[in-house]
PDB file of N, CA and C in Angstrom:
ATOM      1  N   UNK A   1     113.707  99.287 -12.564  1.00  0.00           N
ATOM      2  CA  UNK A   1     112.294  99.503 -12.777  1.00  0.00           C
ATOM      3  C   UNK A   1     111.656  99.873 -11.448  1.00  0.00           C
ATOM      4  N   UNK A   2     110.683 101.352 -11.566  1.00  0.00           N
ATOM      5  CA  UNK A   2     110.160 101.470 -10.100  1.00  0.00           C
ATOM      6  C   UNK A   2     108.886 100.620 -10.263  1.00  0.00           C
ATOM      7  N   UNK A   3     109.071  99.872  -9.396  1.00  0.00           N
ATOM      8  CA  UNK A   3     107.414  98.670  -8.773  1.00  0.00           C
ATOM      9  C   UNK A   3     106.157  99.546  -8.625  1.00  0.00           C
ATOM     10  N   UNK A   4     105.063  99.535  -9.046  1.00  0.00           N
ATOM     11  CA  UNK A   4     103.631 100.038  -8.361  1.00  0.00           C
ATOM     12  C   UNK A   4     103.254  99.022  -7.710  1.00  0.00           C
ATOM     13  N   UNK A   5     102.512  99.150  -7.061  1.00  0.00           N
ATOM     14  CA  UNK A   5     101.493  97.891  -6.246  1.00  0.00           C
ATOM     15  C   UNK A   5     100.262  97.799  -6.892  1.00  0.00           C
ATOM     16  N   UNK A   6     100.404  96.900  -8.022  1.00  0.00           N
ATOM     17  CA  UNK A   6      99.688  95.987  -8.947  1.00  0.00           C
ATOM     18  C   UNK A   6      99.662  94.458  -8.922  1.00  0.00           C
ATOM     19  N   UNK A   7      99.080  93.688  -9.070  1.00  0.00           N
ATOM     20  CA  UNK A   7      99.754  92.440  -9.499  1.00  0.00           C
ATOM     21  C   UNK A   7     100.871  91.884 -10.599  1.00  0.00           C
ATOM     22  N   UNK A   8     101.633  92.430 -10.423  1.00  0.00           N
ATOM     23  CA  UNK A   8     103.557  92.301 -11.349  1.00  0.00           C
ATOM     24  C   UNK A   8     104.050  92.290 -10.271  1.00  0.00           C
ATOM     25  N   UNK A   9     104.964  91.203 -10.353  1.00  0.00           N
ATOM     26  CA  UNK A   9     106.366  91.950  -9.858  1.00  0.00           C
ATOM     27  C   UNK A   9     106.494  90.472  -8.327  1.00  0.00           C
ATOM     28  N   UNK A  10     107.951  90.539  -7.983  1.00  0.00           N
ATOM     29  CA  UNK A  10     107.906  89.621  -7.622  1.00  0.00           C
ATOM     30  C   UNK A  10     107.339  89.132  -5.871  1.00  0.00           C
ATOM     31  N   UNK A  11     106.737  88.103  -5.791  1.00  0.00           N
ATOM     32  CA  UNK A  11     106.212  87.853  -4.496  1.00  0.00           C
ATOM     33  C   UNK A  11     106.860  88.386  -2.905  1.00  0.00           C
ATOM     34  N   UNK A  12     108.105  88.054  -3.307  1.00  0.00           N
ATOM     35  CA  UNK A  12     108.831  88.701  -1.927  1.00  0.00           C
ATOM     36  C   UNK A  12     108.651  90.017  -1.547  1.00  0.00           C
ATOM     37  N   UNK A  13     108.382  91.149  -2.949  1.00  0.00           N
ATOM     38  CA  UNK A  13     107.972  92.530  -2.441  1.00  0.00           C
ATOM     39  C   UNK A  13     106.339  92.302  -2.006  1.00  0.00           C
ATOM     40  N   UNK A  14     106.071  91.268  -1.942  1.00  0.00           N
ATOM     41  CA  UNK A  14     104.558  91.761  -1.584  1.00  0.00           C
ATOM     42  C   UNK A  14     103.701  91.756  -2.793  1.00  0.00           C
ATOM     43  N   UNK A  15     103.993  91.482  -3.868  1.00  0.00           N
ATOM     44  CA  UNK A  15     102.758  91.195  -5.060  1.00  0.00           C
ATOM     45  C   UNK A  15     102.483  89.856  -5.249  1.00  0.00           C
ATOM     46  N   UNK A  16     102.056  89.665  -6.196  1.00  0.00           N
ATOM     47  CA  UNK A  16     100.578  88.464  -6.319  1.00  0.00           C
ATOM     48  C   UNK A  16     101.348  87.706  -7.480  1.00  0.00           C
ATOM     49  N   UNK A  17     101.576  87.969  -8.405  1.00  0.00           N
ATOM     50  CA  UNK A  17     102.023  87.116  -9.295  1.00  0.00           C
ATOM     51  C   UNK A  17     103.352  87.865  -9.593  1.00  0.00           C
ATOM     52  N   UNK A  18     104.107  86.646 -10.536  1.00  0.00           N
ATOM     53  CA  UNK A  18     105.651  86.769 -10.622  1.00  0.00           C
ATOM     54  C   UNK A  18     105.203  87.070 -12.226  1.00  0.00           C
ATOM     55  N   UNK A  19     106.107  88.545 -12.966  1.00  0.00           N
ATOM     56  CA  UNK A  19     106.228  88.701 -14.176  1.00  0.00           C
ATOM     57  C   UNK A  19     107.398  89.003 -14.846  1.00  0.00           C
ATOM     58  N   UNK A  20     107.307  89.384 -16.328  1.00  0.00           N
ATOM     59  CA  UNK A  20     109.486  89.660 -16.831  1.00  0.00           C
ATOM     60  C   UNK A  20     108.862  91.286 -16.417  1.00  0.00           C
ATOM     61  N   UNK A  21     110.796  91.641 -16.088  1.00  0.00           N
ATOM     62  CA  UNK A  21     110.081  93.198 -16.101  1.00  0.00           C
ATOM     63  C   UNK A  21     110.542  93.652 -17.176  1.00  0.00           C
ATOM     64  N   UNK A  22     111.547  93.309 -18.564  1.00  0.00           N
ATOM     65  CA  UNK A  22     111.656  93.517 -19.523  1.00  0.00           C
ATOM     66  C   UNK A  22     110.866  94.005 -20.075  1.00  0.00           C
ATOM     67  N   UNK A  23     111.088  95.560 -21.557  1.00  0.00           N
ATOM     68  CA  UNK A  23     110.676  95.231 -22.138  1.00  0.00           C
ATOM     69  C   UNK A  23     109.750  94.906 -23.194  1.00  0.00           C
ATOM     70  N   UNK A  24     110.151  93.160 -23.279  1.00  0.00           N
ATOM     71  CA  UNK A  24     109.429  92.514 -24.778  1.00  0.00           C
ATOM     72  C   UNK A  24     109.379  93.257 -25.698  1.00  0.00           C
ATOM     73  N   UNK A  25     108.949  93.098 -26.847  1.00  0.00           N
ATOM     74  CA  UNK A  25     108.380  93.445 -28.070  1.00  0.00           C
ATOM     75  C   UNK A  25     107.526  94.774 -28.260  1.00  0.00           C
ATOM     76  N   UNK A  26     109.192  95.339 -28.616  1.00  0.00           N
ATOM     77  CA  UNK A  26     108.206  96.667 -28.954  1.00  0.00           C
ATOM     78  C   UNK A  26     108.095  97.082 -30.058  1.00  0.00           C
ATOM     79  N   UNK A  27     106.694  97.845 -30.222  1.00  0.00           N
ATOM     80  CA  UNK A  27     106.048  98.068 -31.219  1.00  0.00           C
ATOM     81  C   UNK A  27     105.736  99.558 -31.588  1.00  0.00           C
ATOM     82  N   UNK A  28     105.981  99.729 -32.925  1.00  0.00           N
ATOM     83  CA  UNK A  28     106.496 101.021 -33.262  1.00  0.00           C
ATOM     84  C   UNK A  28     105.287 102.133 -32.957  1.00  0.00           C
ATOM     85  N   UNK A  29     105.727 103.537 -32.390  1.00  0.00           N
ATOM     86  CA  UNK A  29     104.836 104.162 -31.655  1.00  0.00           C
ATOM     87  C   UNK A  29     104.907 104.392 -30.313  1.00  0.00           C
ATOM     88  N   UNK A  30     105.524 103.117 -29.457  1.00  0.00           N
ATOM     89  CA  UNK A  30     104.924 102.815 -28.554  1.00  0.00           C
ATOM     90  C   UNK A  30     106.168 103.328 -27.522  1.00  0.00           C
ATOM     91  N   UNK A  31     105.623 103.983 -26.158  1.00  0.00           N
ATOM     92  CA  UNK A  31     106.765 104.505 -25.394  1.00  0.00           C
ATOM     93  C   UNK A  31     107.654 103.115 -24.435  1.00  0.00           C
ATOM     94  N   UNK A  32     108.899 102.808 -25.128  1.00  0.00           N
ATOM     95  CA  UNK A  32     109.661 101.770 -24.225  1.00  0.00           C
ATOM     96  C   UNK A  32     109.852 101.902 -22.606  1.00  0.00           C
ATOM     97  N   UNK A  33     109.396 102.816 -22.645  1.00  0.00           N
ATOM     98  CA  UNK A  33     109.512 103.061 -20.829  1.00  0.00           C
ATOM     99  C   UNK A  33     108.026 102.636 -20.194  1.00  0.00           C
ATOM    100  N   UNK A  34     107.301 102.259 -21.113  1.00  0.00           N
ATOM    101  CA  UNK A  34     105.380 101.981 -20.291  1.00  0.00           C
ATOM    102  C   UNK A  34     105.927 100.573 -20.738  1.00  0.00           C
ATOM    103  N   UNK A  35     106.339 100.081 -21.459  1.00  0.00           N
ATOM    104  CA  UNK A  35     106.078  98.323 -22.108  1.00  0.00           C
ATOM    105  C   UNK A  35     106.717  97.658 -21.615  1.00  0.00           C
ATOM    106  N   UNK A  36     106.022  96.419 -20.784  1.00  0.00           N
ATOM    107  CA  UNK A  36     106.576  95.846 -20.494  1.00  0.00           C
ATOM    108  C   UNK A  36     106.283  94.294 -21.025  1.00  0.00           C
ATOM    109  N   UNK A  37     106.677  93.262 -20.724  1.00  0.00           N
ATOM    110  CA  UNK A  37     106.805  91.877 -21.161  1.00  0.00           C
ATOM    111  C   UNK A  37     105.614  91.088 -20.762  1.00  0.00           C
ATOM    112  N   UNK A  38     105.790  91.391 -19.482  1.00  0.00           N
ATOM    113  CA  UNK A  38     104.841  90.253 -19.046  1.00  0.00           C
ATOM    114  C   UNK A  38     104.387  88.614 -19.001  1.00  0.00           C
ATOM    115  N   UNK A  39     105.901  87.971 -19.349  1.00  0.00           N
ATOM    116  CA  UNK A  39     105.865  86.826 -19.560  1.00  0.00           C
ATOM    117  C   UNK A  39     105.953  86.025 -17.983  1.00  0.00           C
ATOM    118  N   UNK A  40     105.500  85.201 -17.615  1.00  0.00           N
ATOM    119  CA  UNK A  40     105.507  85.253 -16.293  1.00  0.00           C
ATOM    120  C   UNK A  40     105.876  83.163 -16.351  1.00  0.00           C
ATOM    121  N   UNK A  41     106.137  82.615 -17.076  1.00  0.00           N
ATOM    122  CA  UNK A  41     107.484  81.345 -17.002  1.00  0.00           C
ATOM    123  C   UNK A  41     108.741  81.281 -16.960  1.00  0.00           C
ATOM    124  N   UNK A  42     109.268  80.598 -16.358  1.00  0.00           N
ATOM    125  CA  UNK A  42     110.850  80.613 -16.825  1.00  0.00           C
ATOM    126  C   UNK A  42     111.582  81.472 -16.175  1.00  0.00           C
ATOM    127  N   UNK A  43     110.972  82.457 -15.192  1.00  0.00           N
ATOM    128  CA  UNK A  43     111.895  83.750 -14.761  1.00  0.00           C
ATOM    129  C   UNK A  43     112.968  83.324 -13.948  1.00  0.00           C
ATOM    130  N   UNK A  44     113.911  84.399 -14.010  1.00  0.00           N
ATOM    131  CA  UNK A  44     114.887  84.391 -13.552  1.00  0.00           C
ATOM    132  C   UNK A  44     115.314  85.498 -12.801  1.00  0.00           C
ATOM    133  N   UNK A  45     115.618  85.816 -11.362  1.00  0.00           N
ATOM    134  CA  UNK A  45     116.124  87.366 -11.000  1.00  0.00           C
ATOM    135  C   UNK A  45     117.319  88.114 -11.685  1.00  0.00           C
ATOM    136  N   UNK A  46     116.795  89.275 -11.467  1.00  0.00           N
ATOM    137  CA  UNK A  46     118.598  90.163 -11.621  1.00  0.00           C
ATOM    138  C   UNK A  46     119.437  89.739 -10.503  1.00  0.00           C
ATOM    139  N   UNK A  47     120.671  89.071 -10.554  1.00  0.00           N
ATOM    140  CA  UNK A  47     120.830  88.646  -9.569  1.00  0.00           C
ATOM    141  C   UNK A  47     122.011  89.402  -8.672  1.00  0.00           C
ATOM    142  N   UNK A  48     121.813  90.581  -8.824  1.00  0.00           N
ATOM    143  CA  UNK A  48     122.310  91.238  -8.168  1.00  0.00           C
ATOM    144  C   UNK A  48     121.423  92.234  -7.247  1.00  0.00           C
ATOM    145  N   UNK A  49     120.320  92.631  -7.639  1.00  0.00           N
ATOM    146  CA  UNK A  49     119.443  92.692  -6.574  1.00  0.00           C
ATOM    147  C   UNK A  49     118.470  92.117  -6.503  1.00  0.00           C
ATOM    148  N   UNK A  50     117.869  90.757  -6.885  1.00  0.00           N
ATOM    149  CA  UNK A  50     117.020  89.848  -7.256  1.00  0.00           C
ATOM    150  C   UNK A  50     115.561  90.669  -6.717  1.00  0.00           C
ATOM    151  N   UNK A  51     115.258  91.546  -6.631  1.00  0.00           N
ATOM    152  CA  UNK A  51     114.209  92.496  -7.044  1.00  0.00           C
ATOM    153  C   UNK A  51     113.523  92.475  -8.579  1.00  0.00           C
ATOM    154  N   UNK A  52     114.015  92.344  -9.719  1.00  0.00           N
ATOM    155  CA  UNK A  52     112.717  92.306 -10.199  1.00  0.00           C
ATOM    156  C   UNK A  52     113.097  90.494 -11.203  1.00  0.00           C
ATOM    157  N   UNK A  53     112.585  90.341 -12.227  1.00  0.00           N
ATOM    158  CA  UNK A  53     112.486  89.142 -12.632  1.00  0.00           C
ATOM    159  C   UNK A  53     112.815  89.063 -14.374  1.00  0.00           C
ATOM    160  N   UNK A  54     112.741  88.752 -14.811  1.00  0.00           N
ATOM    161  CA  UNK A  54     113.150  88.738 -16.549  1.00  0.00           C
ATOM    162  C   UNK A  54     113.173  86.964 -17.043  1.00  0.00           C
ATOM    163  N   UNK A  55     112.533  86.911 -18.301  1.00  0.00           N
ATOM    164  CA  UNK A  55     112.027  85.381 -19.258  1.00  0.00           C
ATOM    165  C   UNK A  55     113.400  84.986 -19.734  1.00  0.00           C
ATOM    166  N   UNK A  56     113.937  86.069 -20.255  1.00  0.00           N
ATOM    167  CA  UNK A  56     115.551  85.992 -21.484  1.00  0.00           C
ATOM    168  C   UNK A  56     116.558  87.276 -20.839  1.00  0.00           C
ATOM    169  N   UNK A  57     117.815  86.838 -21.821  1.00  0.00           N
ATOM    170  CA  UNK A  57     118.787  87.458 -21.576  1.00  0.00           C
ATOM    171  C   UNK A  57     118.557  88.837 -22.272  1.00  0.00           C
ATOM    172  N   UNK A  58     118.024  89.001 -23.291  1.00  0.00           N
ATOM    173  CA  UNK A  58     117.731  90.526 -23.760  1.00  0.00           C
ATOM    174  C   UNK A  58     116.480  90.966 -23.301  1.00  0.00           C
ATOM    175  N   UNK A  59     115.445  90.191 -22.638  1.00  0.00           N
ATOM    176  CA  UNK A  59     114.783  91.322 -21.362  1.00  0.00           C
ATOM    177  C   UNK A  59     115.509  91.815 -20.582  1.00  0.00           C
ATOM    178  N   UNK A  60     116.419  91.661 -19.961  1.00  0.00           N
ATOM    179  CA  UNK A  60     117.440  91.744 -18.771  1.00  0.00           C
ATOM    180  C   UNK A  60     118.160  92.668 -19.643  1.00  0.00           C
ATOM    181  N   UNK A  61     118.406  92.555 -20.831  1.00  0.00           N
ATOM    182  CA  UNK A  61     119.952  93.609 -21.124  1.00  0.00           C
ATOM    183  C   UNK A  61     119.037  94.861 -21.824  1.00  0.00           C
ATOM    184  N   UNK A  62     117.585  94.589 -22.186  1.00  0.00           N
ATOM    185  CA  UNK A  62     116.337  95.718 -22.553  1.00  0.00           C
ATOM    186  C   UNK A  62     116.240  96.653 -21.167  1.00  0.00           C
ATOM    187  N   UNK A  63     116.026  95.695 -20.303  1.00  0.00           N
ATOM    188  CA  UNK A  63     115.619  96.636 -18.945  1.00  0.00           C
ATOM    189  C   UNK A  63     116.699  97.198 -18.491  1.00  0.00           C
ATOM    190  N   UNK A  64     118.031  96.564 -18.479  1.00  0.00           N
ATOM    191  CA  UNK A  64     119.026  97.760 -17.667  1.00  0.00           C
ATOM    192  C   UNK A  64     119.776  98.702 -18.539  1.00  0.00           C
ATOM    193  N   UNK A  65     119.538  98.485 -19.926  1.00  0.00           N
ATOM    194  CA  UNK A  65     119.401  99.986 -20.731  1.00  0.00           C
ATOM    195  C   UNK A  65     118.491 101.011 -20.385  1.00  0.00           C
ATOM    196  N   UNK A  66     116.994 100.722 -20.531  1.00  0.00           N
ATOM    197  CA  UNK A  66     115.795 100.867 -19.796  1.00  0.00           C
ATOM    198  C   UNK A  66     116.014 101.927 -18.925  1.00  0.00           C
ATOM    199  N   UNK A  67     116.673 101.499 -18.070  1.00  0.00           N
ATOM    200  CA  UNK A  67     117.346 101.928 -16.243  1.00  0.00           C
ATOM    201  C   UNK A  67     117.220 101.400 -15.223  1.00  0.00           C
ATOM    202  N   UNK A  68     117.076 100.200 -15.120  1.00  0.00           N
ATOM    203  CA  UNK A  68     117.660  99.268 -14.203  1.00  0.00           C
ATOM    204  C   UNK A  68     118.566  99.504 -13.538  1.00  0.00           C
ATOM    205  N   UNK A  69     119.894 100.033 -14.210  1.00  0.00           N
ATOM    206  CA  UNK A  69     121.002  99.667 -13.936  1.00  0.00           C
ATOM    207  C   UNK A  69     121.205 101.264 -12.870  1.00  0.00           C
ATOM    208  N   UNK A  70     120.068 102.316 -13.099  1.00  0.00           N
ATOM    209  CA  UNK A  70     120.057 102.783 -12.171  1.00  0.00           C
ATOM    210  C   UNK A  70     119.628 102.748 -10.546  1.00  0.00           C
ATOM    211  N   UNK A  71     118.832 101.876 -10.481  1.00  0.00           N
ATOM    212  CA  UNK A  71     118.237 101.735  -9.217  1.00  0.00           C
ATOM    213  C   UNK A  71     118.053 100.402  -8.828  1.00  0.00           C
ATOM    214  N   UNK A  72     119.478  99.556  -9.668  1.00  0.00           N
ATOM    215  CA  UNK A  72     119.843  98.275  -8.784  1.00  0.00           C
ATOM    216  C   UNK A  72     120.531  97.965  -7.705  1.00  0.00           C
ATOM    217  N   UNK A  73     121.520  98.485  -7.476  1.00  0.00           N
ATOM    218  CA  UNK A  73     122.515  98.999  -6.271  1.00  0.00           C
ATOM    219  C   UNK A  73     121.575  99.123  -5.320  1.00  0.00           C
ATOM    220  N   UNK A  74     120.759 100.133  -5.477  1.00  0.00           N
ATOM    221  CA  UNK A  74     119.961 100.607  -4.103  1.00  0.00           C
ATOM    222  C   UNK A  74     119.099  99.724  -3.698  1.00  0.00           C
ATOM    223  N   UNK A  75     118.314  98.925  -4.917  1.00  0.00           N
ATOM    224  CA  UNK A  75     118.013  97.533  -4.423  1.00  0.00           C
ATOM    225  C   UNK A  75     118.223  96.593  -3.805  1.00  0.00           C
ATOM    226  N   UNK A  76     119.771  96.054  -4.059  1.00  0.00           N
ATOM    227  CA  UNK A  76     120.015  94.889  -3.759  1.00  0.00           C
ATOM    228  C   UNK A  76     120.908  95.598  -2.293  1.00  0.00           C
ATOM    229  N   UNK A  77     121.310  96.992  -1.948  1.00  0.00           N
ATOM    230  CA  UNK A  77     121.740  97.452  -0.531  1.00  0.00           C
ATOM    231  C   UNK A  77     120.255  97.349   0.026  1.00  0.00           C
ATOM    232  N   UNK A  78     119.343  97.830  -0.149  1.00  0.00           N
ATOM    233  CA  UNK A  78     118.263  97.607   0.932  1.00  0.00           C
ATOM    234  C   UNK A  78     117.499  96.496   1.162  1.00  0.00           C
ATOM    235  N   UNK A  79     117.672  95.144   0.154  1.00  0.00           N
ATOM    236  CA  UNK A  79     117.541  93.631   0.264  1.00  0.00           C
ATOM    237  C   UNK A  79     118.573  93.155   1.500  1.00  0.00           C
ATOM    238  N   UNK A  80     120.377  94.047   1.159  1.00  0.00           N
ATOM    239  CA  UNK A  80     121.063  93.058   2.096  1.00  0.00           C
ATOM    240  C   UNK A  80     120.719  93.709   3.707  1.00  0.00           C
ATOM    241  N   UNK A  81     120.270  94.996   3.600  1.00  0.00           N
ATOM    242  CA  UNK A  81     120.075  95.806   4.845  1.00  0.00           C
ATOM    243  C   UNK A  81     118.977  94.622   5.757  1.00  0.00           C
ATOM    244  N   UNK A  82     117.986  94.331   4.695  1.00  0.00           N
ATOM    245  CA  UNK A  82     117.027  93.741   5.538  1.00  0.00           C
ATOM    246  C   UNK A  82     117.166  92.330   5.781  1.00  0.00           C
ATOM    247  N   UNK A  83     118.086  91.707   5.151  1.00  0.00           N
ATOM    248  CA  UNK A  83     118.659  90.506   4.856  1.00  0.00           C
ATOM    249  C   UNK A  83     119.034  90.373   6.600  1.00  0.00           C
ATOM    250  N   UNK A  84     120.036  91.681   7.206  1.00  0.00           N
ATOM    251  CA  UNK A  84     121.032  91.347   7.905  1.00  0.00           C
ATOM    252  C   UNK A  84     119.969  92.051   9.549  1.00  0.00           C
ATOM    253  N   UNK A  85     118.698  92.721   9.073  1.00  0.00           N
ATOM    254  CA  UNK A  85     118.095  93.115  10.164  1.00  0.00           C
ATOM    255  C   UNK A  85     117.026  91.541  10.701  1.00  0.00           C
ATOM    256  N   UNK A  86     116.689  90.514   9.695  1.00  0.00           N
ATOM    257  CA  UNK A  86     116.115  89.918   9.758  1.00  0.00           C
ATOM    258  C   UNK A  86     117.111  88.602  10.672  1.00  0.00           C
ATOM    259  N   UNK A  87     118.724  88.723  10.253  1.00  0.00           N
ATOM    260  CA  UNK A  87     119.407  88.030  11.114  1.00  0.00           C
ATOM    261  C   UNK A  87     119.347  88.518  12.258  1.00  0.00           C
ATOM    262  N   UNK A  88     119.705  89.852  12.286  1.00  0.00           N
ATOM    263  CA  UNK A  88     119.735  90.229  14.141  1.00  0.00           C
ATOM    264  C   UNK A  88     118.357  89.764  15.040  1.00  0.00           C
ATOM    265  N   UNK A  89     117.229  89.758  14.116  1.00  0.00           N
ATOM    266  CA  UNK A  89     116.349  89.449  14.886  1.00  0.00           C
ATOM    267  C   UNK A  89     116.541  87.981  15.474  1.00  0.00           C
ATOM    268  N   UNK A  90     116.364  87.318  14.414  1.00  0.00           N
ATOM    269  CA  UNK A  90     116.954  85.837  14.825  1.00  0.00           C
ATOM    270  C   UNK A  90     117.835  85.625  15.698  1.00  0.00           C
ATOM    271  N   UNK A  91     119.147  86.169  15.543  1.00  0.00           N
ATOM    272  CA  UNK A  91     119.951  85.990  16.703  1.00  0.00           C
ATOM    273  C   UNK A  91     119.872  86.421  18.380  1.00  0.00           C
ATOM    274  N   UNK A  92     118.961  87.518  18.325  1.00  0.00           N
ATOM    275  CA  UNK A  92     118.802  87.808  19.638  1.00  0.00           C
ATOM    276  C   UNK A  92     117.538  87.120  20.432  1.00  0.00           C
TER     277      UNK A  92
END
């Protein structure tokens, strides 16, 4: 899922409240690529690039049909990139 800078989405990128990015309940008509869930208890990351967040296991398996599963890799490489720039800082 690409992030806007709204209030969604999870705190570590810099937004305001934590939401699913699944998703949810869709309703006939309606384009599955705008809908999202919005359930904001219980979340859990993708935990492979723990970038975005999901309520259930079929938000998570909604969204990386969705396309998630395209632009998770690049996620969770530029999480560990900064992961490992945030060590060098520390260490030096």
């Amino acid at each position: 899922r690409y992030w806007t800078p709204k209030e969604d989405g999870p705190k570590e990128l810099g937004f305001l409240q934590r939401m699913c990015s699944g998703p949810g309940k869709l309703f006939p008509g309606k384009n599955p690529q705008t809908i999202s869930c919005w359930t904001s208890e219980n979340l859990q990351a993708c935990s492979r690039c723990r970038a975005v967040l999901y309520c259930s296991r079929e938000c998570q398996i909604a969204d990386w049909k969705r396309g998630h599963k395209n632009v998770c890799a690049r996620l969770a490489k530029e999480r560990k990139d900064k992961e490992k720039i945030s060590q060098l800082a520390k260490d030096a």
